[in-house]
N, C-alpha and C. Protein backbone atom coordinates (compact mmCIF):
# COMPACT_ATOMS: atom_id res chain seq x y z
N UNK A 1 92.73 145.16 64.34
CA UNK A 1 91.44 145.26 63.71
C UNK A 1 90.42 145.84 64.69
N UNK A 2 89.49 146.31 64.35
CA UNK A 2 88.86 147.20 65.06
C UNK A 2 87.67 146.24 65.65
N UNK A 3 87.82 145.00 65.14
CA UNK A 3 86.38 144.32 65.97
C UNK A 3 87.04 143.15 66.47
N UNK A 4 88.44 143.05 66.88
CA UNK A 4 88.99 142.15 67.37
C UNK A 4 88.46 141.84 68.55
N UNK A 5 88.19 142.90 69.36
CA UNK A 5 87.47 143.05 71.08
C UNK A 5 86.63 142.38 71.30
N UNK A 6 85.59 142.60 69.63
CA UNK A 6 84.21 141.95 70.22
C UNK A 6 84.04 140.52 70.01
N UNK A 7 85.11 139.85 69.45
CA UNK A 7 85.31 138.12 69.60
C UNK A 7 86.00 137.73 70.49
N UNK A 8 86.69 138.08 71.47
CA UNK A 8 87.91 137.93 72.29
C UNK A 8 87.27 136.99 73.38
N UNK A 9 87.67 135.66 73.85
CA UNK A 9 87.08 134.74 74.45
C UNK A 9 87.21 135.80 75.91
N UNK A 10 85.97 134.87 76.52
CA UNK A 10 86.07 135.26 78.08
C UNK A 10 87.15 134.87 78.67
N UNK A 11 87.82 135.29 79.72
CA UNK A 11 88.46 134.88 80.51
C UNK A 11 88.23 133.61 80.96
N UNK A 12 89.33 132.92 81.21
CA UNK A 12 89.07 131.21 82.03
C UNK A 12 89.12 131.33 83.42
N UNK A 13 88.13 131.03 83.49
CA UNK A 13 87.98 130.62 85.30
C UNK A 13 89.24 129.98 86.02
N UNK A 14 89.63 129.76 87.04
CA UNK A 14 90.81 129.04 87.80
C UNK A 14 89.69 127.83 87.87
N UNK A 15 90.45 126.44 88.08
CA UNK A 15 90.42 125.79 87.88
C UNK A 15 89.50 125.37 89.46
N UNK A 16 89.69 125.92 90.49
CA UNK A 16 89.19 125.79 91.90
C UNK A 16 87.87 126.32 91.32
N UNK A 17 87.39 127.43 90.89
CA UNK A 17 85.98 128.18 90.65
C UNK A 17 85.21 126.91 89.83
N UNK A 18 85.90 126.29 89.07
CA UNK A 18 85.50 125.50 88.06
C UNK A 18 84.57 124.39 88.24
N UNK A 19 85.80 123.80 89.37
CA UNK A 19 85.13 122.65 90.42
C UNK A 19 84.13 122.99 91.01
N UNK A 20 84.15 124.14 91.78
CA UNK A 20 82.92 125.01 93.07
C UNK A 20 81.94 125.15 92.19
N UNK A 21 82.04 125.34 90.70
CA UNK A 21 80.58 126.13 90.26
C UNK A 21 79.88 124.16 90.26
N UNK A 22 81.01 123.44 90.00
CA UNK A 22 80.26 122.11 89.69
C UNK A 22 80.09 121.54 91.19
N UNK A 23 79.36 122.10 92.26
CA UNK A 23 79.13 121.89 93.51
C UNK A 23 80.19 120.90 94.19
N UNK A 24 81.38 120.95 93.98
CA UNK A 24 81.83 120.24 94.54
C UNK A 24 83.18 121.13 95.03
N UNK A 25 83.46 120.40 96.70
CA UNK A 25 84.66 121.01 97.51
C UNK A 25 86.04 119.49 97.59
N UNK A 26 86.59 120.35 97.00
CA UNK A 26 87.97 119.09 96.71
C UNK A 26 88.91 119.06 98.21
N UNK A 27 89.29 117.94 98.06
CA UNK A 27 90.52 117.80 99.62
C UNK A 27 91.70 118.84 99.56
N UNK A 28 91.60 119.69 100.18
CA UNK A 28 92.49 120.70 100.70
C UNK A 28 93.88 120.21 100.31
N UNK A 29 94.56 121.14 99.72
CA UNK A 29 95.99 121.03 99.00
C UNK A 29 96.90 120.88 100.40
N UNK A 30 96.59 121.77 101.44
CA UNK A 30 97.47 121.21 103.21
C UNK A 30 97.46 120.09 103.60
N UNK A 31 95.44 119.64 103.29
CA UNK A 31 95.52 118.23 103.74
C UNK A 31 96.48 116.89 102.72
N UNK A 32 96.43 117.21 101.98
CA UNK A 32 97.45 116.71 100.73
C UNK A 32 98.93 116.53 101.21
N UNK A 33 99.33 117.75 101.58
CA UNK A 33 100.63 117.45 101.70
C UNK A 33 101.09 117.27 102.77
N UNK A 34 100.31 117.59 104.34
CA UNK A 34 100.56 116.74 105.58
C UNK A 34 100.54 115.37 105.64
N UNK A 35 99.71 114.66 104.47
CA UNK A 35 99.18 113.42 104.55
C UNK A 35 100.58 112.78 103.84
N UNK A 36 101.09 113.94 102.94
CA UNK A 36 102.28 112.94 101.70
C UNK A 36 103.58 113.05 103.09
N UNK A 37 103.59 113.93 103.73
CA UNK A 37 104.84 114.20 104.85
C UNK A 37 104.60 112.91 105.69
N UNK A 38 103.97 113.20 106.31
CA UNK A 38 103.45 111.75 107.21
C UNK A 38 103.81 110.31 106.84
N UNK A 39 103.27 109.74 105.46
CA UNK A 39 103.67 108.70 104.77
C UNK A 39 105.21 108.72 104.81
N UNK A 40 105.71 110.14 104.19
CA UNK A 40 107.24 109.33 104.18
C UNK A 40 108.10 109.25 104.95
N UNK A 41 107.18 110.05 106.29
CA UNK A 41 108.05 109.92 107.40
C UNK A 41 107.66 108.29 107.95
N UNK A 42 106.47 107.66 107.85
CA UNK A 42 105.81 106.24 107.75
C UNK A 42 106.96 105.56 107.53
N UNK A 43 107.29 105.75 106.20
CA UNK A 43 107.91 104.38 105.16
C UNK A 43 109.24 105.30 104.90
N UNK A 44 110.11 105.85 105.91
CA UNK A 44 111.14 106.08 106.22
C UNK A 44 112.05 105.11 105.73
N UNK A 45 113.42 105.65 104.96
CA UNK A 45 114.70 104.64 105.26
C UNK A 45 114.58 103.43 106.16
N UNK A 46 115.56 102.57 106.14
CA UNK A 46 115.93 101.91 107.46
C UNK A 46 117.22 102.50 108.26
N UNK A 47 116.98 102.34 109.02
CA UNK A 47 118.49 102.65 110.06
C UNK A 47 119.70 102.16 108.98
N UNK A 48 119.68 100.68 108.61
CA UNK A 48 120.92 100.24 108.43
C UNK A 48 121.35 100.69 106.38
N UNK A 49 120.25 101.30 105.74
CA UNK A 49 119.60 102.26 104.74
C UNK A 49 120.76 103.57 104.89
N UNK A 50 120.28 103.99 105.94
CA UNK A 50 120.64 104.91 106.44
C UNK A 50 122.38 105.30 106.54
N UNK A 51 122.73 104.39 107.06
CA UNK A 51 123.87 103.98 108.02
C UNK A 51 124.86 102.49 107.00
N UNK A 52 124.62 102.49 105.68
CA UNK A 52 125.27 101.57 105.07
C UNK A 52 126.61 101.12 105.31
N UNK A 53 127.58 102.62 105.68
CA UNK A 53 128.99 101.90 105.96
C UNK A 53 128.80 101.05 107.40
N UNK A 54 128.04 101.43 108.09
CA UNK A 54 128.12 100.77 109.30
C UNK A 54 128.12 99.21 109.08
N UNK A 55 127.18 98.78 108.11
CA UNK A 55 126.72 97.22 108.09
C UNK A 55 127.94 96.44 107.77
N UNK A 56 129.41 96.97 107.33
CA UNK A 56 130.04 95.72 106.78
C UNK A 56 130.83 95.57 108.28
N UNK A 57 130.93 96.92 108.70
CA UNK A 57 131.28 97.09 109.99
C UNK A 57 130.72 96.44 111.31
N UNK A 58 129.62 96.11 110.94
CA UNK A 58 128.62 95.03 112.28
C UNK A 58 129.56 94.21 112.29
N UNK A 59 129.15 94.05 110.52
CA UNK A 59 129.52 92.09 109.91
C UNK A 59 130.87 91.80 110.39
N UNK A 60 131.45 92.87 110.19
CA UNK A 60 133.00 92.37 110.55
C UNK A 60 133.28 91.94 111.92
N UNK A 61 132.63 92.61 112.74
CA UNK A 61 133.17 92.86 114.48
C UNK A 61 132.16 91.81 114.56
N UNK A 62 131.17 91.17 114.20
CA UNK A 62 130.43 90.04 114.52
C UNK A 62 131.51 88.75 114.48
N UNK A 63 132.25 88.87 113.15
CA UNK A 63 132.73 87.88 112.62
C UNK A 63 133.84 87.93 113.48
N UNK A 64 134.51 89.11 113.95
CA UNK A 64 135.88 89.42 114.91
C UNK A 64 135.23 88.80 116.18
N UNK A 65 134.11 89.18 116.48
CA UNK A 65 133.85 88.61 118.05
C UNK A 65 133.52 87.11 118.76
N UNK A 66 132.98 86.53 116.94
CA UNK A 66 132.83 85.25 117.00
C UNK A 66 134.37 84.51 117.14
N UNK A 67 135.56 84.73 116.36
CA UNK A 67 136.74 84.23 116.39
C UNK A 67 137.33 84.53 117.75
N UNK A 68 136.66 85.58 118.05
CA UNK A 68 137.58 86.27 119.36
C UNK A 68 137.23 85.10 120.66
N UNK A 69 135.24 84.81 120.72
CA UNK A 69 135.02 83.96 121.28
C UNK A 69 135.74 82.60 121.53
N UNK A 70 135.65 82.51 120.15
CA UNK A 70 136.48 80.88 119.98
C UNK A 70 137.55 80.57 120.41
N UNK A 71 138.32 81.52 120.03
CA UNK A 71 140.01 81.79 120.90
C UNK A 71 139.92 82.01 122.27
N UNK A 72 139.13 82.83 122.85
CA UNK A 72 138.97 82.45 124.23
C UNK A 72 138.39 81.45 124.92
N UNK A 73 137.67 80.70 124.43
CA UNK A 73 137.20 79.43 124.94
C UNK A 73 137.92 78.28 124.54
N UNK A 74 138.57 78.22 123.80
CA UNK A 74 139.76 77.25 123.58
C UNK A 74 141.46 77.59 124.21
N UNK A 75 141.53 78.69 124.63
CA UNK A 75 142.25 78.78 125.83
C UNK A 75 141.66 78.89 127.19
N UNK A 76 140.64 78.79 127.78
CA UNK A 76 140.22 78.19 128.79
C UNK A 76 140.07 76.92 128.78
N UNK A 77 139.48 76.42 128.16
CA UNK A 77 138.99 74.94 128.15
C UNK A 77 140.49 74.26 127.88
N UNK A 78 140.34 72.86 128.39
CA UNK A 78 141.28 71.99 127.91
C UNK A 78 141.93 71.90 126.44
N UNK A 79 142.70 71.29 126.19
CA UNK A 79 142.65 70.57 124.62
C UNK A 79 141.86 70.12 124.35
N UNK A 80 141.56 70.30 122.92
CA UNK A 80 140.01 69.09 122.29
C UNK A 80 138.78 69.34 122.77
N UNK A 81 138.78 70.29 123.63
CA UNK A 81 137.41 70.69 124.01
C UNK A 81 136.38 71.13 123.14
N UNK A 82 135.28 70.43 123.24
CA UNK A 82 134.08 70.83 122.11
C UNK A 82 133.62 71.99 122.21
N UNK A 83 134.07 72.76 123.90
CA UNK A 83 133.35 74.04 123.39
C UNK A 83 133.68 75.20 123.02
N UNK A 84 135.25 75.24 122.42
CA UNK A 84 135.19 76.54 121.72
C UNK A 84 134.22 76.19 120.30
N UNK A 85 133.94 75.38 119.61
CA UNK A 85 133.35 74.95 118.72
C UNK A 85 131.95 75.43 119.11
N UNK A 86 131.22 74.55 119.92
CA UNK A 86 129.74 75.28 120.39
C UNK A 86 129.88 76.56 120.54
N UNK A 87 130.90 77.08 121.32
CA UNK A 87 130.58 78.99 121.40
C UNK A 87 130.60 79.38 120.09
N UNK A 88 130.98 78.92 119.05
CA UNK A 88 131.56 79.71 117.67
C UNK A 88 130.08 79.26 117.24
N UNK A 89 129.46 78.14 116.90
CA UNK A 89 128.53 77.92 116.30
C UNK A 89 127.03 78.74 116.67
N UNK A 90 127.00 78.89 118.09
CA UNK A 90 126.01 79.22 119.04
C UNK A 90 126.73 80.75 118.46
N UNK A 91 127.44 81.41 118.13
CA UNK A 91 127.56 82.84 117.97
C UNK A 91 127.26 83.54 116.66
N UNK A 92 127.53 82.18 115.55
CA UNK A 92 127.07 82.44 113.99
C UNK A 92 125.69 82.40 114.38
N UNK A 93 124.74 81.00 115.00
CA UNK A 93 123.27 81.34 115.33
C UNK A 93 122.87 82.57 115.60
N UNK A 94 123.40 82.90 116.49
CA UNK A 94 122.64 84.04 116.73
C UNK A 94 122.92 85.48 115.62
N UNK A 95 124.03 85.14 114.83
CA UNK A 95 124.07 86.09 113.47
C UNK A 95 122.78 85.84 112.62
N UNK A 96 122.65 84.84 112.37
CA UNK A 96 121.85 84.23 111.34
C UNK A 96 120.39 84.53 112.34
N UNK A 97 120.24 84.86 112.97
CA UNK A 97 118.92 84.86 113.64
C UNK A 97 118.75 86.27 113.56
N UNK A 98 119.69 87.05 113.65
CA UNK A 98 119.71 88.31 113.73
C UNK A 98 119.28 89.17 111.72
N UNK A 99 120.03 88.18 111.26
CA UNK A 99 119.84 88.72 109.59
C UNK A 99 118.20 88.08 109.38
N UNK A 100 118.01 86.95 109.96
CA UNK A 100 116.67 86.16 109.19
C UNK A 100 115.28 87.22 109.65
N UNK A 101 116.00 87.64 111.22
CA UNK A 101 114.61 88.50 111.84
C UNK A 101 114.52 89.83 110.66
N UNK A 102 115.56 90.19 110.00
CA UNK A 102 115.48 91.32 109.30
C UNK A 102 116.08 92.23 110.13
N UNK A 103 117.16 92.33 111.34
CA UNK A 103 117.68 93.50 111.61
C UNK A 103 118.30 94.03 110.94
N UNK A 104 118.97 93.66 110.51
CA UNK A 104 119.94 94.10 109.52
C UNK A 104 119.38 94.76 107.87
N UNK A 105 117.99 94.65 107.52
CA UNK A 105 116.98 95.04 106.26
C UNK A 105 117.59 96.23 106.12
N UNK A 106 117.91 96.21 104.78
CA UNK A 106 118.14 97.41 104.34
C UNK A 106 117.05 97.95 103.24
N UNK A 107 116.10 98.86 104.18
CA UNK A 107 114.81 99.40 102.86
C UNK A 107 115.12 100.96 102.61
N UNK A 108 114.96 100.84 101.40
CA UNK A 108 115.24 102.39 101.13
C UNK A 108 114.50 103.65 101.15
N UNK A 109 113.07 103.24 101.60
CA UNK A 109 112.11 104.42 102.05
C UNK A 109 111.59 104.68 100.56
N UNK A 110 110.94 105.66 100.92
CA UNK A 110 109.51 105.60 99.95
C UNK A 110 109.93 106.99 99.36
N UNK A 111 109.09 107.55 98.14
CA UNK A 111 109.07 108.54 97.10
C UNK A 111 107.93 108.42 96.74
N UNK A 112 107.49 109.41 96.18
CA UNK A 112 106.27 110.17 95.41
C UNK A 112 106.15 110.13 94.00
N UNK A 113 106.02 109.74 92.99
CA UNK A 113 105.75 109.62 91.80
C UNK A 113 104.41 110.28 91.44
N UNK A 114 104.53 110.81 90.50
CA UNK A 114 103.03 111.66 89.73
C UNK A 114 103.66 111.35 88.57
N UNK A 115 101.97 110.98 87.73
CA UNK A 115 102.10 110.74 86.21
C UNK A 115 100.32 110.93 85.40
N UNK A 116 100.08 111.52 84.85
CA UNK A 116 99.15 112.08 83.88
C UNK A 116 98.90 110.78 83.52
N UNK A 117 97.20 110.23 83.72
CA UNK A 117 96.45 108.95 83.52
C UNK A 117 95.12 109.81 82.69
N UNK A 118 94.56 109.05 81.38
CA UNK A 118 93.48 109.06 81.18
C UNK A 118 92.45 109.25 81.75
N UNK A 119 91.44 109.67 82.08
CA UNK A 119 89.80 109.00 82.70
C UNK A 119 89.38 108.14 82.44
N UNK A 120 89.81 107.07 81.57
CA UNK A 120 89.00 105.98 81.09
C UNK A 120 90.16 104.91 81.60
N UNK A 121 91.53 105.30 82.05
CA UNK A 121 92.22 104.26 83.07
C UNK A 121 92.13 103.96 84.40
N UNK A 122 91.15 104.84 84.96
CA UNK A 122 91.34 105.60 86.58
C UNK A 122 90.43 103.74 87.15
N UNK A 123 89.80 102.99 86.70
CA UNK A 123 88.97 101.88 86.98
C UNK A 123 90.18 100.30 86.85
N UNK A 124 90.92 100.78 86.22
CA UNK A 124 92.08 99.62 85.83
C UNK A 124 93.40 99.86 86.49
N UNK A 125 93.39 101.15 87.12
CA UNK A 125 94.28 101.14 88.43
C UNK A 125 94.60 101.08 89.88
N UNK A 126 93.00 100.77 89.59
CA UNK A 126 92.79 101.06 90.74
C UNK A 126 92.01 101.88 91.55
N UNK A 127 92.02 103.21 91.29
CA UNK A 127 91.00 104.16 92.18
C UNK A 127 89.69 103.60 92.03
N UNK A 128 89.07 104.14 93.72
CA UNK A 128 88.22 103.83 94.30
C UNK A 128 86.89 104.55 92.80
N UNK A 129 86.07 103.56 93.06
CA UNK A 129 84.89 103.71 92.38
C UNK A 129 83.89 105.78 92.74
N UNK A 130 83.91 105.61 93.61
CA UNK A 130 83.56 107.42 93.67
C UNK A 130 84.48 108.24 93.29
N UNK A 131 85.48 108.43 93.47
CA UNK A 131 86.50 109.17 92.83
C UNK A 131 86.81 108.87 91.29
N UNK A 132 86.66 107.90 90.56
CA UNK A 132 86.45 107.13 89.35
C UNK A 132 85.26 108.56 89.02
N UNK A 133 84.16 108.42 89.19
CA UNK A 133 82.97 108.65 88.72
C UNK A 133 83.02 110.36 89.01
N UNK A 134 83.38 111.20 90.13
CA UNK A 134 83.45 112.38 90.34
C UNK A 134 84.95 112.92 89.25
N UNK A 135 85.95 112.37 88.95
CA UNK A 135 87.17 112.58 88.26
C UNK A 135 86.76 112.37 86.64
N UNK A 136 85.72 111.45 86.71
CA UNK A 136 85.58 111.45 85.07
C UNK A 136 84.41 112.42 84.49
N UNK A 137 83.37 112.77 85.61
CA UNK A 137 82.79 113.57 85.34
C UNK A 137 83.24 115.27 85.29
N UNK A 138 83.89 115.81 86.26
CA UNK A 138 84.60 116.93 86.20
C UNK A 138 85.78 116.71 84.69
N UNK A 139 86.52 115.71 84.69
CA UNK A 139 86.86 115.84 83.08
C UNK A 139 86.55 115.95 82.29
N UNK A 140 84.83 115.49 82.03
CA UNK A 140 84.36 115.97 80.70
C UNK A 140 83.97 117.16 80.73
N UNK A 141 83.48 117.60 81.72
CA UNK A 141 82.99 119.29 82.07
C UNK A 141 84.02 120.26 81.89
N UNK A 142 85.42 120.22 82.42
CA UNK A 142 85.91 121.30 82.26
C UNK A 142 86.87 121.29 81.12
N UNK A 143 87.09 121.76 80.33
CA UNK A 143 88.04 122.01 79.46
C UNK A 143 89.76 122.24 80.10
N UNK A 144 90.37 121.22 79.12
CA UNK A 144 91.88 121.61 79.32
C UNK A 144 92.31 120.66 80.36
N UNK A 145 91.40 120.15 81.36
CA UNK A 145 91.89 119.69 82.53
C UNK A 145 92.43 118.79 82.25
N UNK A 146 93.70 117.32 82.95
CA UNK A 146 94.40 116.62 82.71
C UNK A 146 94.28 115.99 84.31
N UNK A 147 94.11 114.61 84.95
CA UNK A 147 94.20 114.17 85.62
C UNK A 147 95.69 113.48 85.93
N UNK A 148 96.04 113.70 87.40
CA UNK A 148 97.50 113.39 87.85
C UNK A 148 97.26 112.39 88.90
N UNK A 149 98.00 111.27 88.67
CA UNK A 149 97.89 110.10 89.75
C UNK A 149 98.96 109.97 90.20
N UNK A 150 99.27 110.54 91.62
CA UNK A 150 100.31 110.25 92.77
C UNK A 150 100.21 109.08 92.94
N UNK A 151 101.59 108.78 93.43
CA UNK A 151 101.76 107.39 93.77
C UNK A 151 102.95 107.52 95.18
N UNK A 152 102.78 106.99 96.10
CA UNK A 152 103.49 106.53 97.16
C UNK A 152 104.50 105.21 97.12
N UNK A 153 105.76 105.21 96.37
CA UNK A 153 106.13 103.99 95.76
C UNK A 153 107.07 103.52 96.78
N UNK A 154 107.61 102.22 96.97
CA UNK A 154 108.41 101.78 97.95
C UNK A 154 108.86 100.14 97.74
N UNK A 155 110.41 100.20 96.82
CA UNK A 155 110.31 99.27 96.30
C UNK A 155 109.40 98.55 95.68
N UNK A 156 109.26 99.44 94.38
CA UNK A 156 108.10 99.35 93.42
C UNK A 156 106.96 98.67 93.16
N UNK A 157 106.62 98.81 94.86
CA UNK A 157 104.94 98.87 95.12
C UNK A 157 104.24 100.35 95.46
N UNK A 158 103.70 100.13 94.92
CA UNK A 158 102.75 101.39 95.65
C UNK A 158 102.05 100.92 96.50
N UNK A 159 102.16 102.51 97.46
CA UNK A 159 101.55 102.21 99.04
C UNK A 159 100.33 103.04 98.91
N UNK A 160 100.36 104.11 99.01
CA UNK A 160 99.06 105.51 98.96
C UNK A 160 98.50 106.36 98.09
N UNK A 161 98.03 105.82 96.98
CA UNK A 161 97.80 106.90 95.79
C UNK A 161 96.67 108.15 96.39
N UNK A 162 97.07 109.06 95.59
CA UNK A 162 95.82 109.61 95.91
C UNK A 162 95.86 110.63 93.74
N UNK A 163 94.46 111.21 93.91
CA UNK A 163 94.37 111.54 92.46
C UNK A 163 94.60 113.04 92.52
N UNK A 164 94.82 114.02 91.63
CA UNK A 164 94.78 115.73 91.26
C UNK A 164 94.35 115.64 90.06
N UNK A 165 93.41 116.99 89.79
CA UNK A 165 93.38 117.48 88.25
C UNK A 165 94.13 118.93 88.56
N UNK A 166 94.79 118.91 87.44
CA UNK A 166 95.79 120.28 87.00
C UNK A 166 95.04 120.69 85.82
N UNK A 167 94.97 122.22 85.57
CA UNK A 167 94.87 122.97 84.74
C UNK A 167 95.68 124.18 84.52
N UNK A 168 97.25 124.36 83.78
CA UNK A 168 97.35 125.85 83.94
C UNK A 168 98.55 126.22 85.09
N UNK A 169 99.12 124.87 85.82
CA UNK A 169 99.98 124.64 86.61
C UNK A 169 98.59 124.78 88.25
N UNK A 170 97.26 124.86 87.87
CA UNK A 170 96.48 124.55 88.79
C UNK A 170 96.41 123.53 89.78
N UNK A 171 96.10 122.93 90.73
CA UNK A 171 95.72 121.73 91.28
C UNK A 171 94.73 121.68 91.67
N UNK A 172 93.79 120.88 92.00
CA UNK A 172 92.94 120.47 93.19
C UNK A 172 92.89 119.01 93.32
N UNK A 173 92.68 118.70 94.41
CA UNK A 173 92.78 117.48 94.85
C UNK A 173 91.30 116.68 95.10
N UNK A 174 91.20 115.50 93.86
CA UNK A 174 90.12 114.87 94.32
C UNK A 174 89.59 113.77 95.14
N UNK A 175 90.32 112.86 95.43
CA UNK A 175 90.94 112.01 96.38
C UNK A 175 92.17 111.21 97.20
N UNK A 176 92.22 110.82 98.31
CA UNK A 176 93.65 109.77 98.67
C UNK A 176 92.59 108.71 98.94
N UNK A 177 93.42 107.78 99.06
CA UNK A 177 93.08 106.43 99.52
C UNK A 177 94.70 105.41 99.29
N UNK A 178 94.21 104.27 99.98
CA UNK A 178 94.91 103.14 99.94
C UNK A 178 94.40 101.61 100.30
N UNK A 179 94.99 100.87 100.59
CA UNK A 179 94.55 98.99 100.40
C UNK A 179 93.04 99.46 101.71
N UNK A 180 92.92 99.78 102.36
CA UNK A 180 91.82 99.74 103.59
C UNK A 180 90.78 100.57 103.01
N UNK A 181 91.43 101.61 102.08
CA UNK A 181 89.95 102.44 101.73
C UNK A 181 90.15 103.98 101.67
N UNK A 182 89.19 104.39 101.56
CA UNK A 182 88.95 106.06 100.87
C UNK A 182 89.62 106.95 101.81
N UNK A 183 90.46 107.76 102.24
CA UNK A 183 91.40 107.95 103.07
C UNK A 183 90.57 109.76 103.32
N UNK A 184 90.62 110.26 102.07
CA UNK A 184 89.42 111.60 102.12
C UNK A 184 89.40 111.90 100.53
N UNK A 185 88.14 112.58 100.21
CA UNK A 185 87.44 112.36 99.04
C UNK A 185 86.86 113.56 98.46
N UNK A 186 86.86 114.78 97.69
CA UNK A 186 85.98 115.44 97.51
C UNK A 186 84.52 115.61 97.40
N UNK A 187 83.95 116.46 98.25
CA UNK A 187 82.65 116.30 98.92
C UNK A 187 81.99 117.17 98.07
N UNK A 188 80.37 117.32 97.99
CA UNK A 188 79.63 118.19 97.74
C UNK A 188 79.48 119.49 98.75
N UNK A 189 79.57 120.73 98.00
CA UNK A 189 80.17 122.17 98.48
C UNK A 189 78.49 122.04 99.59
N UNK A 190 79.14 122.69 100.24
CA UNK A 190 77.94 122.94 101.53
C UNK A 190 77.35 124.06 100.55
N UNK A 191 75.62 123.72 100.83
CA UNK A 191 74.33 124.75 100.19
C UNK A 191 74.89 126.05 101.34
């Protein structure tokens, strides 16, 4: 049609211009993902996580070294001697001291979860009250946008959320934080 042209919507802004025209400078997508590297290098595996066949293998040579003890201290010692008994007992102690301290913990390290939250949930999960108020306001302003809440999970607690709005396979990042506080935050764009 010949006047198709002259209705044809404007072009959409990227989703970064969007934010900037609404004076505001969001946390750097680098700083984002040095901060998510860091954490999971933080809340890493455990060694014994890590290294699972090894653990039945401790257990065993613990349990071999404790008998091994016993047998050698009951061929030194006399007959009836109480202390291959004390060495055996004094050798499970120190197993059991060794599992209670948690050497042996097997944690499985941490992951990243993202999941698309309302604006009107961002107060009942938690996020910090300024990021609440800058995230719900940029949502009503821009069209299309959809807020994404990272999560730092680790044995299904979360450790480090931080928030994104996507538009368009867009990002920008409006805050991190965790239990101590606002970690970095989108600021007002320098005049």
């Amino acid at each position: 049609m010949p006047f198709d042209a002259l209705v044809a919507p404007a072009p959409q802004k990227l989703l970064a211009e969007e934010v900037a025209d609404r004076g505001i400078m969001p946390v750097s997508l680098a700083a984002l993902a040095e901060h998510q590297q860091a954490q999971l290098e933080r809340f890493a595996p455990s060694f014994w996580y890590r290294h699972q066949a090894l653990l039945p293998a401790a257990l065993l040579g613990s349990v071999g070294g404790m008998a091994f003890s016993g047998g050698l201290a009951e061929r030194v010692a006399d007959s009836g001697s109480p202390l291959s008994c004390w060495l055996t007992l004094s050798w499970m102690g120190v197993i059991m001291l060794l599992l209670g301290a948690g050497v042996f913990r097997v944690r499985a390290g941490s992951h990243w979860e993202e999941r698309w939250v309302p604006a009107v949930w961002l107060q009942g999960l938690g996020v910090p009250e300024p990021i609440v108020t800058l995230a719900r306001d940029l949502n009503r302003s821009i069209p299309g946008a959809a807020l994404i809440l990272g999560e730092l999970v680790e044995d299904h607690v979360v450790l480090d959320p931080y928030l994104l709005m996507e538009r368009d396979g867009e990002r920008v990042c409006l805050g991190i934080w965790d239990d101590s506080g606002i970690i970095a935050v989108a600021t007002p764009a320098p005049a």
